[in-house]
PDB file of N, CA and C in Angstrom:
ATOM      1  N   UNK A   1      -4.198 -15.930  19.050  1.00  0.00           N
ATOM      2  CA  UNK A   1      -3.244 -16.626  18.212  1.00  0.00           C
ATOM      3  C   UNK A   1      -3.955 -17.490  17.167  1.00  0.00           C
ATOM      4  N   UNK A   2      -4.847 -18.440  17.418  1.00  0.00           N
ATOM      5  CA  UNK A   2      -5.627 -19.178  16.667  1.00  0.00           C
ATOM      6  C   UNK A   2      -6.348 -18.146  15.486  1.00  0.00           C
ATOM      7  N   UNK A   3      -7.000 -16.465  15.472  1.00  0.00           N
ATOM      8  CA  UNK A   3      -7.296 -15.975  14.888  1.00  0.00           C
ATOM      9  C   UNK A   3      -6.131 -15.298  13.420  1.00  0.00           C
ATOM     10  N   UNK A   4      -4.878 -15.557  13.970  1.00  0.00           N
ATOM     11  CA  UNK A   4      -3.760 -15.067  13.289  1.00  0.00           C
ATOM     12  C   UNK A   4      -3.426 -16.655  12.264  1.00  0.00           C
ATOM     13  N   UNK A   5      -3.579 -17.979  12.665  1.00  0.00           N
ATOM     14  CA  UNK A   5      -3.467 -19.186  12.081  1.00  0.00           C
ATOM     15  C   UNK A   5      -4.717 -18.955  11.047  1.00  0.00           C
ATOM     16  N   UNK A   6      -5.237 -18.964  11.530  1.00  0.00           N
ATOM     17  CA  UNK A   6      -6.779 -18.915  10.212  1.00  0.00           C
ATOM     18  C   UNK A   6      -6.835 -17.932   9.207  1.00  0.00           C
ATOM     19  N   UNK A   7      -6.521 -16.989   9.391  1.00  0.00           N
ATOM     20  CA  UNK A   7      -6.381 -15.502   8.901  1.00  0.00           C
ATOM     21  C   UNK A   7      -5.131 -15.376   7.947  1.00  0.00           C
ATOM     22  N   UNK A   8      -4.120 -16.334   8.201  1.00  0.00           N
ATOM     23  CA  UNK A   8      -2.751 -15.741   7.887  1.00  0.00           C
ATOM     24  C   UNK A   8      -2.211 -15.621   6.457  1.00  0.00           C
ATOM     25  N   UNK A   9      -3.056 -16.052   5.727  1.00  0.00           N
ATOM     26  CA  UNK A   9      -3.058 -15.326   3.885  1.00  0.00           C
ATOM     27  C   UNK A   9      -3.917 -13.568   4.014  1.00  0.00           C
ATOM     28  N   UNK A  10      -4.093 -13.410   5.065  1.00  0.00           N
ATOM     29  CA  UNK A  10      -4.895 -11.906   5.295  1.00  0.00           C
ATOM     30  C   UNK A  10      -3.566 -11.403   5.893  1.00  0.00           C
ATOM     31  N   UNK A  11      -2.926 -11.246   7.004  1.00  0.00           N
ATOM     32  CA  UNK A  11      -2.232 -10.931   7.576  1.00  0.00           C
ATOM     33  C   UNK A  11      -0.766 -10.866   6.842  1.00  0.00           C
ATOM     34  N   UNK A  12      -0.397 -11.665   6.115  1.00  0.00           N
ATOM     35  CA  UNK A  12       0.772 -11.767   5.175  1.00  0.00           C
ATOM     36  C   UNK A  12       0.229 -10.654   3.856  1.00  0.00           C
ATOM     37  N   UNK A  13      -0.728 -10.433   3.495  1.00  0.00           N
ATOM     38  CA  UNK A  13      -0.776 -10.188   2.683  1.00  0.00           C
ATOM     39  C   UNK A  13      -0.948  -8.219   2.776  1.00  0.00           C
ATOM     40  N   UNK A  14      -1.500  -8.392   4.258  1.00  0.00           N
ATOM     41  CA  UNK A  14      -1.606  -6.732   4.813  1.00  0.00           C
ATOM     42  C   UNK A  14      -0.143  -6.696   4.887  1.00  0.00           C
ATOM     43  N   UNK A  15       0.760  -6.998   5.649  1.00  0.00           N
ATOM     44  CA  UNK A  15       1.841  -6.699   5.618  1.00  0.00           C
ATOM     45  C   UNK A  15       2.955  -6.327   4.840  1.00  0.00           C
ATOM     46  N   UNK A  16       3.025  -7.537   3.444  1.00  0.00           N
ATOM     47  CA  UNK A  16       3.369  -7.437   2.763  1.00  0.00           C
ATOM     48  C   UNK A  16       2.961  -6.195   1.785  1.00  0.00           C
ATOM     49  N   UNK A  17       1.591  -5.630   1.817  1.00  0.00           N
ATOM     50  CA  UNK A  17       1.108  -4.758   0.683  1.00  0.00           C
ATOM     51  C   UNK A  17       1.911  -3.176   1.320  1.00  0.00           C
ATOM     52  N   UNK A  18       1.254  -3.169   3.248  1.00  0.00           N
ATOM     53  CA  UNK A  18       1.895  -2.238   3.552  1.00  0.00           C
ATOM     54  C   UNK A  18       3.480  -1.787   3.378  1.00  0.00           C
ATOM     55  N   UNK A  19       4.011  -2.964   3.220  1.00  0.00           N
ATOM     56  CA  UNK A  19       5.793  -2.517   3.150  1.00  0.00           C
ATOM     57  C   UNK A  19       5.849  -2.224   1.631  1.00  0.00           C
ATOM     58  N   UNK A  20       5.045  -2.544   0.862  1.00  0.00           N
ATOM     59  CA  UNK A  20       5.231  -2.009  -0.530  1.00  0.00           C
ATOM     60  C   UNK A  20       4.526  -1.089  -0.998  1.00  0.00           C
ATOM     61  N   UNK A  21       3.961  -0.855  -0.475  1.00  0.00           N
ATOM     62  CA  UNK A  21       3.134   0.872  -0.687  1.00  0.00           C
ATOM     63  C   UNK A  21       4.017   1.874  -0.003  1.00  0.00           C
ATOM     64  N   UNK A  22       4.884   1.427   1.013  1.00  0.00           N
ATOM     65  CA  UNK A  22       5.454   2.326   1.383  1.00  0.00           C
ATOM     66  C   UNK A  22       7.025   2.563   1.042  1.00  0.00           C
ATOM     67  N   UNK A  23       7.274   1.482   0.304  1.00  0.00           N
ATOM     68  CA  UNK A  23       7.997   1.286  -1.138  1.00  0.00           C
ATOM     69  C   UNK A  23       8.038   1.981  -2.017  1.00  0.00           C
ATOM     70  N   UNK A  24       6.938   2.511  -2.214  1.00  0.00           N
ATOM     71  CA  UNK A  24       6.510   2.679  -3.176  1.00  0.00           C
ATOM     72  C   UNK A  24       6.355   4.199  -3.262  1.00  0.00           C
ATOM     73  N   UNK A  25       5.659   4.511  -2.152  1.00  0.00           N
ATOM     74  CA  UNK A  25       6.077   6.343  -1.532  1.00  0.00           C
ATOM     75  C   UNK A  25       7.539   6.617  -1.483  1.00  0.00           C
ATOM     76  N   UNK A  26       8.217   6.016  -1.488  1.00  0.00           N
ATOM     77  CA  UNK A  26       9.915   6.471  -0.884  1.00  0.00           C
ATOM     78  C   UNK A  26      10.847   6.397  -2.187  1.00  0.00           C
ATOM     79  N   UNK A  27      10.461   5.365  -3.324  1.00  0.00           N
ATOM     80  CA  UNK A  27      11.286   5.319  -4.200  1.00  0.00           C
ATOM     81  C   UNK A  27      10.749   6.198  -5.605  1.00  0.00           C
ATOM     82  N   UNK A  28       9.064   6.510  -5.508  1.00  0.00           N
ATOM     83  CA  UNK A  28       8.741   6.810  -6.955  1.00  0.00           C
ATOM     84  C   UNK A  28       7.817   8.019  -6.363  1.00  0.00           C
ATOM     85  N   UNK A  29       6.715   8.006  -5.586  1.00  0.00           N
ATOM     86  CA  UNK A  29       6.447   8.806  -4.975  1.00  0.00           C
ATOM     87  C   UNK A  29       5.665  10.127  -5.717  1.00  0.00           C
ATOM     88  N   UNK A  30       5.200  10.914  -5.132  1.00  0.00           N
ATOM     89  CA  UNK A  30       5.273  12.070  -5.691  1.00  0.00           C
ATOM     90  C   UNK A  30       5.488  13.441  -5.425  1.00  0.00           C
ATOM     91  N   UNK A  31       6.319  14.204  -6.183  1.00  0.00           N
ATOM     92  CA  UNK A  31       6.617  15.044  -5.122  1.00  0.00           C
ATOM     93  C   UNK A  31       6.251  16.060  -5.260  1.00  0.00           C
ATOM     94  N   UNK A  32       5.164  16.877  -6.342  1.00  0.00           N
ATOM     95  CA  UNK A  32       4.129  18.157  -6.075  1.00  0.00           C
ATOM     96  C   UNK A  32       3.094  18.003  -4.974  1.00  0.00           C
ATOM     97  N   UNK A  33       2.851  17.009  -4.842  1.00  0.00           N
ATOM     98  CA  UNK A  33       1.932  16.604  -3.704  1.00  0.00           C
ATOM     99  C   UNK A  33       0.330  17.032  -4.260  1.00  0.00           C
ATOM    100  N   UNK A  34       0.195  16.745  -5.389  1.00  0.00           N
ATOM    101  CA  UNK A  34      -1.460  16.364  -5.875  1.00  0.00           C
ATOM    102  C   UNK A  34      -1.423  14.977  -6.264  1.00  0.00           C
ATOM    103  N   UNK A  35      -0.414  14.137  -5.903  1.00  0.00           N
ATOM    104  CA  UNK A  35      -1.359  12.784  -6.488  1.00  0.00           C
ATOM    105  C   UNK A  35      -2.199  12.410  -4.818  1.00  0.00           C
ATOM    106  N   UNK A  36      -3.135  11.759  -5.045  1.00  0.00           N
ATOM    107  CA  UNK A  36      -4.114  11.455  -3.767  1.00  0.00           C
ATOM    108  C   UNK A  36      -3.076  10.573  -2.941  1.00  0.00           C
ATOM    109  N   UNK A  37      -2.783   9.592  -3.378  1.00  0.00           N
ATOM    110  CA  UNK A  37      -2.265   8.049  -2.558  1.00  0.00           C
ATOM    111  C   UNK A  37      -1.072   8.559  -2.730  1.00  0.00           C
ATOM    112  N   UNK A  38      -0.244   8.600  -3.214  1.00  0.00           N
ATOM    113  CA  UNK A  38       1.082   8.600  -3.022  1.00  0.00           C
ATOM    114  C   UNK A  38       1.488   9.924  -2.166  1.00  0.00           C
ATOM    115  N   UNK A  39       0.922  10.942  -2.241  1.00  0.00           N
ATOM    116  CA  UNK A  39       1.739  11.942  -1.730  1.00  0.00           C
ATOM    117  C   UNK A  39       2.275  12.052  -0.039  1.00  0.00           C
ATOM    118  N   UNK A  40       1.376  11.153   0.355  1.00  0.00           N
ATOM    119  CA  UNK A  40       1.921  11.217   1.972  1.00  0.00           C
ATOM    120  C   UNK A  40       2.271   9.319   2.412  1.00  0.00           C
ATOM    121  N   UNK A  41       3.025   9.322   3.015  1.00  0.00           N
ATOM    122  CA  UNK A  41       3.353   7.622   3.630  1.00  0.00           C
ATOM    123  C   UNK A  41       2.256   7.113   3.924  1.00  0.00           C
ATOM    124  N   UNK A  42       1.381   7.535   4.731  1.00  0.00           N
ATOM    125  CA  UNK A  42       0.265   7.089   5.469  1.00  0.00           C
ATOM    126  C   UNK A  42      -0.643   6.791   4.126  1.00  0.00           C
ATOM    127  N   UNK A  43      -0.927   7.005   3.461  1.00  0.00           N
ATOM    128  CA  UNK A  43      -1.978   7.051   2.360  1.00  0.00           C
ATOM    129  C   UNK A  43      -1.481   6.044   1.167  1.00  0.00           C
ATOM    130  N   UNK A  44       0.060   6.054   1.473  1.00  0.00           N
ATOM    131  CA  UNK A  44       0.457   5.008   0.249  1.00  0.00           C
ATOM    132  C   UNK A  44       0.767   3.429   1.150  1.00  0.00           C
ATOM    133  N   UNK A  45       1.191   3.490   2.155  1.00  0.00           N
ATOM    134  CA  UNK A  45       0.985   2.331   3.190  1.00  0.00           C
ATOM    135  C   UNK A  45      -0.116   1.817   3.306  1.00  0.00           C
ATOM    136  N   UNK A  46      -1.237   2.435   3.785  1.00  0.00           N
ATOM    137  CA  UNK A  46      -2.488   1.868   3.737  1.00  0.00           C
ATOM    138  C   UNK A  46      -3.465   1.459   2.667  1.00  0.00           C
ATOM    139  N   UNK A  47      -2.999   2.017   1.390  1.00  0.00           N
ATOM    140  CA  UNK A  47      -3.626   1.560   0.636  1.00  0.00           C
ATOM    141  C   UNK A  47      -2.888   0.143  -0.148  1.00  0.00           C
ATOM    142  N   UNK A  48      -1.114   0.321  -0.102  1.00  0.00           N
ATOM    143  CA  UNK A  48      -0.582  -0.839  -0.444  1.00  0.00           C
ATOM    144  C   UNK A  48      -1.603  -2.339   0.494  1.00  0.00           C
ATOM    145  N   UNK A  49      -1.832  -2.066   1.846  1.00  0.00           N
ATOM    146  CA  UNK A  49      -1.848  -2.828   2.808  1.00  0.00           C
ATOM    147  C   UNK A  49      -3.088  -3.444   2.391  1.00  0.00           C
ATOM    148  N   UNK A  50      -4.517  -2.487   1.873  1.00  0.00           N
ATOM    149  CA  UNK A  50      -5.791  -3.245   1.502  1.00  0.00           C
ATOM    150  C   UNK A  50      -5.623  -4.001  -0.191  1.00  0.00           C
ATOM    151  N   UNK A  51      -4.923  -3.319  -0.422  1.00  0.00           N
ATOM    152  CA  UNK A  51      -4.768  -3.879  -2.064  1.00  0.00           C
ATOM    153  C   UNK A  51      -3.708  -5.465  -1.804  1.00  0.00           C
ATOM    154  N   UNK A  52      -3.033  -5.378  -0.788  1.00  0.00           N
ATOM    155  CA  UNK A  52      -2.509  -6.400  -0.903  1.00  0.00           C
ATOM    156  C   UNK A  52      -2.626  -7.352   0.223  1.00  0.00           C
ATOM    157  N   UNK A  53      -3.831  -7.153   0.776  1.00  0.00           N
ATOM    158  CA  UNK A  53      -4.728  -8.355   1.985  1.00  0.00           C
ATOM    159  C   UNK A  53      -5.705  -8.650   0.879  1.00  0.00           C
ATOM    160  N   UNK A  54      -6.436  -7.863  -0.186  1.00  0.00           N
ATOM    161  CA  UNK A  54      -7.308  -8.740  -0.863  1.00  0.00           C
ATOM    162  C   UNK A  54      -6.573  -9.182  -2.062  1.00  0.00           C
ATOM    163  N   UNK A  55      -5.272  -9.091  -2.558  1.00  0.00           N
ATOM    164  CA  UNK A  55      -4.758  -9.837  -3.819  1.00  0.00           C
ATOM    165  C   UNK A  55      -4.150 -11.354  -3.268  1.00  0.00           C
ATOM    166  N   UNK A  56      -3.442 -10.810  -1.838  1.00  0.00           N
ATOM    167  CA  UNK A  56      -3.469 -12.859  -0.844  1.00  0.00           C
ATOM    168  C   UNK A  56      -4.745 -13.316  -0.676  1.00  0.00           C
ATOM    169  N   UNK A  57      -5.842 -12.454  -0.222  1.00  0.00           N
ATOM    170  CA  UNK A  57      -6.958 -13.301  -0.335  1.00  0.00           C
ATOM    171  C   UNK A  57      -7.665 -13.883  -1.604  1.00  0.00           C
ATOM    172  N   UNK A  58      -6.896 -13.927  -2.719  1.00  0.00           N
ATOM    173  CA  UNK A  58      -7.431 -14.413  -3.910  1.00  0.00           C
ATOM    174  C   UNK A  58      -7.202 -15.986  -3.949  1.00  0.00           C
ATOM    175  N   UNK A  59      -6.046 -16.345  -3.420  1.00  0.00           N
ATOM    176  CA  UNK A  59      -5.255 -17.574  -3.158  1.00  0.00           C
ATOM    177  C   UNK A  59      -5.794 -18.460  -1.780  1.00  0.00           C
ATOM    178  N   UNK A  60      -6.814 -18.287  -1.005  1.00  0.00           N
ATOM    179  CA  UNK A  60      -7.437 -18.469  -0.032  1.00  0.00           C
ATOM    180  C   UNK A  60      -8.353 -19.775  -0.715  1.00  0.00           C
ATOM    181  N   UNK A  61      -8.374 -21.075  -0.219  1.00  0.00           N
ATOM    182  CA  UNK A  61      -8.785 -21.954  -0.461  1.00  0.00           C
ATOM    183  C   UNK A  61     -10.485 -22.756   0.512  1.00  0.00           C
ATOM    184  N   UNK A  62     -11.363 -22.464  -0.066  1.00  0.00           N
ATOM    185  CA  UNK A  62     -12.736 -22.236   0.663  1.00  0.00           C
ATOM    186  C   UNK A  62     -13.129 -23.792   0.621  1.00  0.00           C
ATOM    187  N   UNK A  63     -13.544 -24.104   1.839  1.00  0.00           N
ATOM    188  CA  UNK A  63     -14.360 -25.360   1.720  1.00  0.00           C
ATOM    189  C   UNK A  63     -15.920 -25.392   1.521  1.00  0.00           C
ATOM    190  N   UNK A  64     -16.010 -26.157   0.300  1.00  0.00           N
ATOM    191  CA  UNK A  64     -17.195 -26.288  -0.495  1.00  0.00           C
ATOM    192  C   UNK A  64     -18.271 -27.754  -0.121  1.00  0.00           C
ATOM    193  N   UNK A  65     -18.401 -27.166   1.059  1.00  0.00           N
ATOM    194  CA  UNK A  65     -19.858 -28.207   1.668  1.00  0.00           C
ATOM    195  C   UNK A  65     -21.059 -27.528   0.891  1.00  0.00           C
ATOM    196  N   UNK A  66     -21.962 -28.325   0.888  1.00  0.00           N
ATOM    197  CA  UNK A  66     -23.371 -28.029   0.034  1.00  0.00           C
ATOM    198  C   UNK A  66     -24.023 -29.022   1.010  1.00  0.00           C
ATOM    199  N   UNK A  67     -25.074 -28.994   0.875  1.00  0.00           N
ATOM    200  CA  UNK A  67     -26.957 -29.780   1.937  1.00  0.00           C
ATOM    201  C   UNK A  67     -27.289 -30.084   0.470  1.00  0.00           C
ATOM    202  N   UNK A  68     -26.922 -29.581  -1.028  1.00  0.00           N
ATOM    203  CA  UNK A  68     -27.503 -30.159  -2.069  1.00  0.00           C
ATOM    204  C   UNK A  68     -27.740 -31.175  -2.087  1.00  0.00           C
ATOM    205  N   UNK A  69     -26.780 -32.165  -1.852  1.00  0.00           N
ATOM    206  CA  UNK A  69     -26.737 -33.183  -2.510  1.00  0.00           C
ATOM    207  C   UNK A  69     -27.704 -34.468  -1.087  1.00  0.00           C
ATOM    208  N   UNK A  70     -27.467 -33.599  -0.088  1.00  0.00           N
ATOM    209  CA  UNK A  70     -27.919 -34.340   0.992  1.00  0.00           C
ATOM    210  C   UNK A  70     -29.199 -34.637   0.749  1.00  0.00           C
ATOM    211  N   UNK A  71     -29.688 -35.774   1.266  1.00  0.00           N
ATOM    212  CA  UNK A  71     -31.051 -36.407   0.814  1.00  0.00           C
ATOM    213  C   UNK A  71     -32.051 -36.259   2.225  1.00  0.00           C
ATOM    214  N   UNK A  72     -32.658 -35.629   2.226  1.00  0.00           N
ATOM    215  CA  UNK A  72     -33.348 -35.220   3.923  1.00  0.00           C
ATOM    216  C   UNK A  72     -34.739 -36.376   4.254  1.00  0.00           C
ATOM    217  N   UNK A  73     -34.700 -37.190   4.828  1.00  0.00           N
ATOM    218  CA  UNK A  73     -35.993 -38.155   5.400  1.00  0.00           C
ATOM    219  C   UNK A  73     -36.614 -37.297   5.722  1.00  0.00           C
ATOM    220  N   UNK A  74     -38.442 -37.463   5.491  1.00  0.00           N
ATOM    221  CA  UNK A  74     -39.551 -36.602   5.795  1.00  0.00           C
ATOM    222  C   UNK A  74     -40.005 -37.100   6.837  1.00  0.00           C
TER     223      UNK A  74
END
């Protein structure tokens, strides 16, 4: 559970990408079946799902410790 709290701009953002890739197969889709990603669910789900765990992870707020500035006794 604690890994799902830390994570959860990753996890919202897989989810969210997957329900819209697969959105995205069902409403526009393709239907000769040569486009790569769209032509099957599985391929347009999973790729919604990585495209949209790293577009939430853009919004991910990093803590910026540095030893720069730290002054070290010899």
């Amino acid at each position: 559970m604690n890994f799902l709290i830390k994570h959860k701009l990753w996890v919202i953002g897989i989810a969210a990408g997957a329900i819209g890739g697969y959105l995205y197969y069902y409403f526009i889709g393709c239907v000769s079946g040569t486009c790569p990603i769209t032509s099957r669910p599985l391929n347009s789900t999973l790729y919604g799902a990585l495209m949209g765990g790293l577009f939430f992870n853009l919004f991910k707020k990093e803590n910026k410790t540095s030893n720069k500035n730290k002054v070290t006794e010899e």
